[in-house]
C-alpha atoms as a PDB file:
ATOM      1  CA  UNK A   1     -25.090   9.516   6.797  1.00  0.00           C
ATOM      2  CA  UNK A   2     -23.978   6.869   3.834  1.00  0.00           C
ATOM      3  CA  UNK A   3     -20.345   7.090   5.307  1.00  0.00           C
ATOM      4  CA  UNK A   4     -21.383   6.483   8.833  1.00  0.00           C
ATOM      5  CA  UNK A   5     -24.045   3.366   7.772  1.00  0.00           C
ATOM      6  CA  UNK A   6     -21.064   1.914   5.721  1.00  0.00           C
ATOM      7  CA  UNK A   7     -18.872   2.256   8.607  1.00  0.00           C
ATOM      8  CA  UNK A   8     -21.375   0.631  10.730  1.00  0.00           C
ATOM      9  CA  UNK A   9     -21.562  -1.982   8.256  1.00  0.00           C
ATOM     10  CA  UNK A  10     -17.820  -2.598   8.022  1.00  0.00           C
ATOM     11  CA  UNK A  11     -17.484  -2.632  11.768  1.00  0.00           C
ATOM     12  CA  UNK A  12     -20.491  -5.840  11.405  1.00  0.00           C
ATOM     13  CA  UNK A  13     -18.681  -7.933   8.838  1.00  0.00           C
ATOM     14  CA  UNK A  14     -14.958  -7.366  10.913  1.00  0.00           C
ATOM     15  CA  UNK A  15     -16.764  -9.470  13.782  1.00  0.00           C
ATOM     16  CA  UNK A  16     -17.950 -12.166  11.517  1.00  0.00           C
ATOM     17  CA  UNK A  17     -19.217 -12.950   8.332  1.00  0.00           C
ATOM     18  CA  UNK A  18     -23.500 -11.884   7.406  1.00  0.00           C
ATOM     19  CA  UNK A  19     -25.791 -11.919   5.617  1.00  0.00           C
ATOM     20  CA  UNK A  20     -28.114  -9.039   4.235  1.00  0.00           C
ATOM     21  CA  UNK A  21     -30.868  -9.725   6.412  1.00  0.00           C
ATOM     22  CA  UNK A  22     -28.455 -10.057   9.211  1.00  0.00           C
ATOM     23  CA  UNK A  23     -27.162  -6.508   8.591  1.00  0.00           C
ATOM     24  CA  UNK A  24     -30.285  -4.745   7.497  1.00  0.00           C
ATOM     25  CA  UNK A  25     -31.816  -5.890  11.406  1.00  0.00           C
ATOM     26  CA  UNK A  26     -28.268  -4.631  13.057  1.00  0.00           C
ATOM     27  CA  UNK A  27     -28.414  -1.234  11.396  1.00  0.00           C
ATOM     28  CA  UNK A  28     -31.752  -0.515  10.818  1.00  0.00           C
ATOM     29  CA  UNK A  29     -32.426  -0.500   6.918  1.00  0.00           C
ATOM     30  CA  UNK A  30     -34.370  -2.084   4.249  1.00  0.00           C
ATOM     31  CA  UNK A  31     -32.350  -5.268   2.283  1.00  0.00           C
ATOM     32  CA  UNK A  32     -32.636  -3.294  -0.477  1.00  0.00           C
ATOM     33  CA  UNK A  33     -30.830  -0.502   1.291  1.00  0.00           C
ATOM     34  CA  UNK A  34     -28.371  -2.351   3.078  1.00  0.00           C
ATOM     35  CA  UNK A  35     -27.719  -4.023  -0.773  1.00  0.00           C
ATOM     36  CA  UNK A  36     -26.557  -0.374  -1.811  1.00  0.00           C
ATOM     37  CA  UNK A  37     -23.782  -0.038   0.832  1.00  0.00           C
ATOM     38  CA  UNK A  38     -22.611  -3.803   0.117  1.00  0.00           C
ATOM     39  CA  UNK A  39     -22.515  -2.418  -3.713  1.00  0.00           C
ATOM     40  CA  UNK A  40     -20.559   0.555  -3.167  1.00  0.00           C
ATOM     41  CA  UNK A  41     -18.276  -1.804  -0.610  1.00  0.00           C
ATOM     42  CA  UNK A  42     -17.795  -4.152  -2.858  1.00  0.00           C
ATOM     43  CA  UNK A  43     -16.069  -1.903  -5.395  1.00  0.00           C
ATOM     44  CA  UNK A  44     -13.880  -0.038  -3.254  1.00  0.00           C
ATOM     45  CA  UNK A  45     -12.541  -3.671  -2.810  1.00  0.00           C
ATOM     46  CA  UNK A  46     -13.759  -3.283   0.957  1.00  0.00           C
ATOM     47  CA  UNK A  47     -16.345  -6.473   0.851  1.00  0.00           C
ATOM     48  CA  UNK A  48     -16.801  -9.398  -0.594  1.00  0.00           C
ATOM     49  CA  UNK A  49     -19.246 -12.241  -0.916  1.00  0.00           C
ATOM     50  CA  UNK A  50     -18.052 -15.625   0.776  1.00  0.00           C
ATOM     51  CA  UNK A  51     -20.746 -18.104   0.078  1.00  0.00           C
ATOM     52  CA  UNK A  52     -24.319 -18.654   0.801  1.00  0.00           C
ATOM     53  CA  UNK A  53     -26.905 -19.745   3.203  1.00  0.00           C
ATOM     54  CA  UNK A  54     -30.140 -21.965   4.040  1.00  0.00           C
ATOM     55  CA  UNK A  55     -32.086 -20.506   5.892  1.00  0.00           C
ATOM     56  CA  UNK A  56     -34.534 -22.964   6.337  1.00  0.00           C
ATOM     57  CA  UNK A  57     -37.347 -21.427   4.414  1.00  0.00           C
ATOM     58  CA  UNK A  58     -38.090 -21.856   0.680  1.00  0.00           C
ATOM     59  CA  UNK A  59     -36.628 -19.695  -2.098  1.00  0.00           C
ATOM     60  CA  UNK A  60     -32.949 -19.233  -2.750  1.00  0.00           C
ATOM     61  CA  UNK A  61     -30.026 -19.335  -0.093  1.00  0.00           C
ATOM     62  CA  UNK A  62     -28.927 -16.176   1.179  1.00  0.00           C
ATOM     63  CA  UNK A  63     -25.570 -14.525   0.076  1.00  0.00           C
ATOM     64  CA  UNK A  64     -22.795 -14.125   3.195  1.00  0.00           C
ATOM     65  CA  UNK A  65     -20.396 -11.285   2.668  1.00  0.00           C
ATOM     66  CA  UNK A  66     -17.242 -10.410   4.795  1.00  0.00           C
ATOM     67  CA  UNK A  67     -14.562  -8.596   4.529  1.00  0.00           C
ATOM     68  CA  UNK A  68     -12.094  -8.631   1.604  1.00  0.00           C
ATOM     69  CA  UNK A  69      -8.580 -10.323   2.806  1.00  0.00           C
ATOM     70  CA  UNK A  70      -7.046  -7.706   0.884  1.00  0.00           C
ATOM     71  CA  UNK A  71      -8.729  -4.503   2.592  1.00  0.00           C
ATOM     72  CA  UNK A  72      -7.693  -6.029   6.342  1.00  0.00           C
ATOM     73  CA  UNK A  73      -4.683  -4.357   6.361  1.00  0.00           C
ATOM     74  CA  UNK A  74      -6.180  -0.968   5.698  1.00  0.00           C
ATOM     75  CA  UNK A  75      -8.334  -1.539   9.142  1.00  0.00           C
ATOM     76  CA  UNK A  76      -4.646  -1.623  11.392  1.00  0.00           C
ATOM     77  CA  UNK A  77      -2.664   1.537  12.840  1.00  0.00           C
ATOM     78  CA  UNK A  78       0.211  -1.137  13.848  1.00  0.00           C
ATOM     79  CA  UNK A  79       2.398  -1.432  10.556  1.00  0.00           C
ATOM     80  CA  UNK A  80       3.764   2.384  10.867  1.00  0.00           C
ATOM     81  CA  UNK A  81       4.881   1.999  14.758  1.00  0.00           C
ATOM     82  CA  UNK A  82       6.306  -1.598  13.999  1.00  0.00           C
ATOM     83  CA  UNK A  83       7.924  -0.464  10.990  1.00  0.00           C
ATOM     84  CA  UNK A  84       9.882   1.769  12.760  1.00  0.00           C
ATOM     85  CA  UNK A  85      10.419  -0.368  15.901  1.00  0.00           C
ATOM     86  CA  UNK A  86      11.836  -3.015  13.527  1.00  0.00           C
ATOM     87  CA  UNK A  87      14.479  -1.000  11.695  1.00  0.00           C
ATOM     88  CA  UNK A  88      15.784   1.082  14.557  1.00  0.00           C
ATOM     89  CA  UNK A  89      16.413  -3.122  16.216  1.00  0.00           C
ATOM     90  CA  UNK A  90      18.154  -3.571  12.974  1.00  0.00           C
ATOM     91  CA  UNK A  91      20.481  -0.994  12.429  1.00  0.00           C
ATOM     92  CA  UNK A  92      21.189  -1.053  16.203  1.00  0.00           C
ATOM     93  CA  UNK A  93      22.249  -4.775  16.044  1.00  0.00           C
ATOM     94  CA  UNK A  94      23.761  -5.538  12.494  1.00  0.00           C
ATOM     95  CA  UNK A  95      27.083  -4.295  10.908  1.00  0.00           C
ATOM     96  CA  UNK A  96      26.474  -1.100   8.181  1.00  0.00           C
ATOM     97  CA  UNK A  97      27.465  -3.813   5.371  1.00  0.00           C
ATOM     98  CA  UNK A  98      24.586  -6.063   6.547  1.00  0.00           C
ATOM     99  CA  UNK A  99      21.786  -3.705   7.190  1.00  0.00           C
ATOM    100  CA  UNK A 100      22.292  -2.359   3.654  1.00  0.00           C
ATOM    101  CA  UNK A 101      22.507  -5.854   2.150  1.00  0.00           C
ATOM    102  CA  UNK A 102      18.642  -6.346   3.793  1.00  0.00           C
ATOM    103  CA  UNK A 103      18.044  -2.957   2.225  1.00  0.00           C
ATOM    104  CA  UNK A 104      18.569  -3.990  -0.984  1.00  0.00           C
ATOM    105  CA  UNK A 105      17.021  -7.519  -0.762  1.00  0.00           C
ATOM    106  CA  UNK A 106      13.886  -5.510   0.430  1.00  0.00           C
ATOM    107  CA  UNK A 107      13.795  -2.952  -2.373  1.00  0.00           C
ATOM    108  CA  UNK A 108      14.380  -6.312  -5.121  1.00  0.00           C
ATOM    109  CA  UNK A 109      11.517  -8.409  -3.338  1.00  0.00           C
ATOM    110  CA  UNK A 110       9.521  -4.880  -3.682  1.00  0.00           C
ATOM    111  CA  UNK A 111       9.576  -5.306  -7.363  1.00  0.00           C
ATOM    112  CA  UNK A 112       9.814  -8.253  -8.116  1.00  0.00           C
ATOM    113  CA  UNK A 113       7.602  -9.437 -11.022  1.00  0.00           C
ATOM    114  CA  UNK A 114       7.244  -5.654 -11.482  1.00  0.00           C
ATOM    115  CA  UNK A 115       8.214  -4.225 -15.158  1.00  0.00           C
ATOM    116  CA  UNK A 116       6.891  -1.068 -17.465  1.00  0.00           C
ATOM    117  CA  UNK A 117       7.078  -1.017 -21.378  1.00  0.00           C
ATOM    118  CA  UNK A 118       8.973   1.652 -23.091  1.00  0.00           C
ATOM    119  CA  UNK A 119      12.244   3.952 -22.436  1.00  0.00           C
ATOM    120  CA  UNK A 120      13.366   4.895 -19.593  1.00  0.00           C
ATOM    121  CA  UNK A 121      12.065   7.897 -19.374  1.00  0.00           C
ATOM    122  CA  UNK A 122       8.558   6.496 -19.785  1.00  0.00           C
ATOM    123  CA  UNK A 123       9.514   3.628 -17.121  1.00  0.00           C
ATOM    124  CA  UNK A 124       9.978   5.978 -14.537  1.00  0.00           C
ATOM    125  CA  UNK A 125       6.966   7.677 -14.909  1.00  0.00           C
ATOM    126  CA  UNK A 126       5.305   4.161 -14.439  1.00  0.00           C
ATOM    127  CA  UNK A 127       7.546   3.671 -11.817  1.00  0.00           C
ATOM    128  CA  UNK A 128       6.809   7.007 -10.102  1.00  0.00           C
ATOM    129  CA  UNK A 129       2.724   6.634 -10.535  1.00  0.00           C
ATOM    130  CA  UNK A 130       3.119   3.074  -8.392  1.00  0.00           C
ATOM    131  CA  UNK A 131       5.264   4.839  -5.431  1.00  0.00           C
ATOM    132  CA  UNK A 132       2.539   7.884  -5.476  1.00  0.00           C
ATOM    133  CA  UNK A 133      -0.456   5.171  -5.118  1.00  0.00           C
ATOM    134  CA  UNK A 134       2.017   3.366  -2.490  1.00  0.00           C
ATOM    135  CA  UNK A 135       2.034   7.176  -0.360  1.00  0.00           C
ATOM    136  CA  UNK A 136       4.646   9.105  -2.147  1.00  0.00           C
ATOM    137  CA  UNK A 137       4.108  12.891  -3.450  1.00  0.00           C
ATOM    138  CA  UNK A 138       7.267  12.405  -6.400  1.00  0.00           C
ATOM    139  CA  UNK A 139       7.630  13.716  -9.686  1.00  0.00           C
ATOM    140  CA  UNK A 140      10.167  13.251 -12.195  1.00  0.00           C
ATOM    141  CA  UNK A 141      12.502  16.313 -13.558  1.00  0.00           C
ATOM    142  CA  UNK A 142      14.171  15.860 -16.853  1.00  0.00           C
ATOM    143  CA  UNK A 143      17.789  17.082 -16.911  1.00  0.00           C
ATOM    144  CA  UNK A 144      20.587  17.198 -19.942  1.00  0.00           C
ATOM    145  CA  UNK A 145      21.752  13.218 -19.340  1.00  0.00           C
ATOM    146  CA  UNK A 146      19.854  12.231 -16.371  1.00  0.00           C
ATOM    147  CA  UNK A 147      16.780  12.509 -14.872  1.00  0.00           C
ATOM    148  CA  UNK A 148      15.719  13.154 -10.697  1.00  0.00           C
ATOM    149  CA  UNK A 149      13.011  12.020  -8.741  1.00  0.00           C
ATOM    150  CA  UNK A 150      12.389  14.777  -6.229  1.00  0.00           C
ATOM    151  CA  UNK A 151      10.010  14.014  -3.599  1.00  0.00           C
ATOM    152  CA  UNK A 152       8.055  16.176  -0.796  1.00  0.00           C
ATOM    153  CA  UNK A 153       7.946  14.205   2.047  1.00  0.00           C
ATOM    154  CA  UNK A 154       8.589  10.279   2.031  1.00  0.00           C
ATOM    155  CA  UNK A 155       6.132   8.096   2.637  1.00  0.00           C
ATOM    156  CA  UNK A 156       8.690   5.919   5.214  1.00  0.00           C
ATOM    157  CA  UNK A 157       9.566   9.003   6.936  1.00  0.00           C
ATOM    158  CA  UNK A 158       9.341   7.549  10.697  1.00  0.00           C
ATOM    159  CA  UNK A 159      11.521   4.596   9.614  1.00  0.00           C
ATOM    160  CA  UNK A 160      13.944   6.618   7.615  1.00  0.00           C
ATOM    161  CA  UNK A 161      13.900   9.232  10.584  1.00  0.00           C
ATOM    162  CA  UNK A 162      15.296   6.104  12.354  1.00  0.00           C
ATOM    163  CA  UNK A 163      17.379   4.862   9.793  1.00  0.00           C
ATOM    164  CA  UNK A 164      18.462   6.308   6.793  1.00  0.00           C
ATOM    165  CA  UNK A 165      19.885   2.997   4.962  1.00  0.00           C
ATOM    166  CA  UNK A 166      15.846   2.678   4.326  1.00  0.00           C
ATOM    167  CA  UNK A 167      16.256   4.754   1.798  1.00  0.00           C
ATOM    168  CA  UNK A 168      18.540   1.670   0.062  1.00  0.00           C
ATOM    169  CA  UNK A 169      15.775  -0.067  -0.122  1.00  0.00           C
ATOM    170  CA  UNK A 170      13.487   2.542  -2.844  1.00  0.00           C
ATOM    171  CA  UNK A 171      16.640   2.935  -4.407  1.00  0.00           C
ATOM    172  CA  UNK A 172      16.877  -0.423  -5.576  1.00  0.00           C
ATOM    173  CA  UNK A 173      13.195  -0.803  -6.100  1.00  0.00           C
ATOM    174  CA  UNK A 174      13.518   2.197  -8.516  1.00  0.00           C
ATOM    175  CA  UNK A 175      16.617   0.320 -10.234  1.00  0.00           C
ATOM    176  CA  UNK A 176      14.689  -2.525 -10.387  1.00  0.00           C
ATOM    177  CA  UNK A 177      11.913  -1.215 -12.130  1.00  0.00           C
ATOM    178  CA  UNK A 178      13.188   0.991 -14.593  1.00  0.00           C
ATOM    179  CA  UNK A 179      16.804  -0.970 -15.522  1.00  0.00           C
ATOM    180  CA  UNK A 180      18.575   2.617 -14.698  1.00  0.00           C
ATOM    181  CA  UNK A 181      21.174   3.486 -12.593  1.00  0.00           C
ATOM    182  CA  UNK A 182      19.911   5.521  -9.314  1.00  0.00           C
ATOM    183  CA  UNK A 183      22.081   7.153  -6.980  1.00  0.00           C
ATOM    184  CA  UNK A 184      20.746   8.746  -3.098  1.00  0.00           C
ATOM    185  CA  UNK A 185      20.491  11.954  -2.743  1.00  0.00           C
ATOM    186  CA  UNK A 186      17.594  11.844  -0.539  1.00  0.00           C
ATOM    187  CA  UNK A 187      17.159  14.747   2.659  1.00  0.00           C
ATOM    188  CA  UNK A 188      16.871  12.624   6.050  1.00  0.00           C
ATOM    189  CA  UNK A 189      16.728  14.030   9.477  1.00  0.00           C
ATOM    190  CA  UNK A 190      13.267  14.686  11.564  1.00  0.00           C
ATOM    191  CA  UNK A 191      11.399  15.621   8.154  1.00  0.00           C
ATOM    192  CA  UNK A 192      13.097  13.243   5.587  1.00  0.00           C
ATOM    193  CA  UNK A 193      12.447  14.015   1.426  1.00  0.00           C
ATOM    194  CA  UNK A 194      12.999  11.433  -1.516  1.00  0.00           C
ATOM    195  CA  UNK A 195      15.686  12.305  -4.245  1.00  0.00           C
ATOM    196  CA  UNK A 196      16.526   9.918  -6.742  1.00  0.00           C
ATOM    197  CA  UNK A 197      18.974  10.836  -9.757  1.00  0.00           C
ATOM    198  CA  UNK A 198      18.308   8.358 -12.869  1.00  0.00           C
ATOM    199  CA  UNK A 199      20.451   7.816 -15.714  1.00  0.00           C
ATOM    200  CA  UNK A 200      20.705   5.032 -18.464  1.00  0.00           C
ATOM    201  CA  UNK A 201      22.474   1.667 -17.126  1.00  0.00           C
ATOM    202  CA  UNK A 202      26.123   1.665 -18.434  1.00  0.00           C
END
């Protein structure tokens, strides 16, 4: 029932900006109740308040909320299909050398302003955790002078299905991150898998 009110209460504030009051009338609750959902909303990062607003009547404004900027994108089912779109127009229209070039720019734009304390060993773990919150399921395997990122899955499977120079483009963000040396190994095909060997930079 909470999941289905707070839906109901997303689905108000992607229209337009409201207030409690406003909300509480549209799905039936208390302030007080409607307050809860906005609570629990507003730390998932979902809501946020935008101002305030007279009413008219005495006592103090009333608060506006709407949806975060940040959570908008969560809302869309268009960046997977577009994605995909996009890369199978570029590698269908640019020379190899180019389409890897944009690859790489990609993956250095990916982390820029992005950097992890420590060795390298502990910089890929860092570097690992951020591409598992980004959709990955990686983990890192030691070896004798290297180690290997093995994925299962990849979270840019339909692009990389498309076209495999995507790949380039975690490769360098990995690079980037950690100051090692990564080399591809990665499975593509119809069910495309991450493998990244790491070693120190010469």
């Amino acid at each position: 029932m909470s999941a289905n009110t707070r839906s109901r209460i997303v689905g108000l504030l992607r229209r337009g900006p409201k207030t409690v009051d406003e909300l509480a009338r549209a799905v039936g609750l208390t302030d007080n109740g409607v307050r809860m959902h906005l609570a629990a909303l507003e730390k998932a990062g979902t809501v946020q308040q935008c101002g305030l607003r007279r009413t008219g009547s005495a006592g103090k404004p009333a608060a506006i909320f709407q949806i975060a900027p940040e959570a908008e994108s969560a809302f869309s089912q268009a960046y997977v299909p577009m994605l995909a779109e996009l890369v199978s127009v570029l590698a269908g229209q640019l020379p190899a050398d180019q389409l890897l070039e944009i690859m790489r720019e990609t993956g250095r734009r990916l982390s820029a302003g992005v950097s992890f304390p420590g060795d390298l060993e502990a910089r890929l773990h860092a570097a690992v955790d951020l591409l598992n919150r980004l959709g990955a399921i990686a983990s890192v395997e030691a070896g004798h002078d290297r180690f290997t990122v093995q994925g299962i899955g990849c979270p840019l499977s339909v692009a990389v299905a498309r076209c495999p120079e995507v790949c380039t483009a975690v490769q360098v963000m990995i690079a980037e991150m950690t100051g090692g040396t990564v080399t591809q190994h990665c499975q593509h095909g119809d069910r495309p898998a991450c493998c990244f060997s790491i070693s120190a930079a010469d």
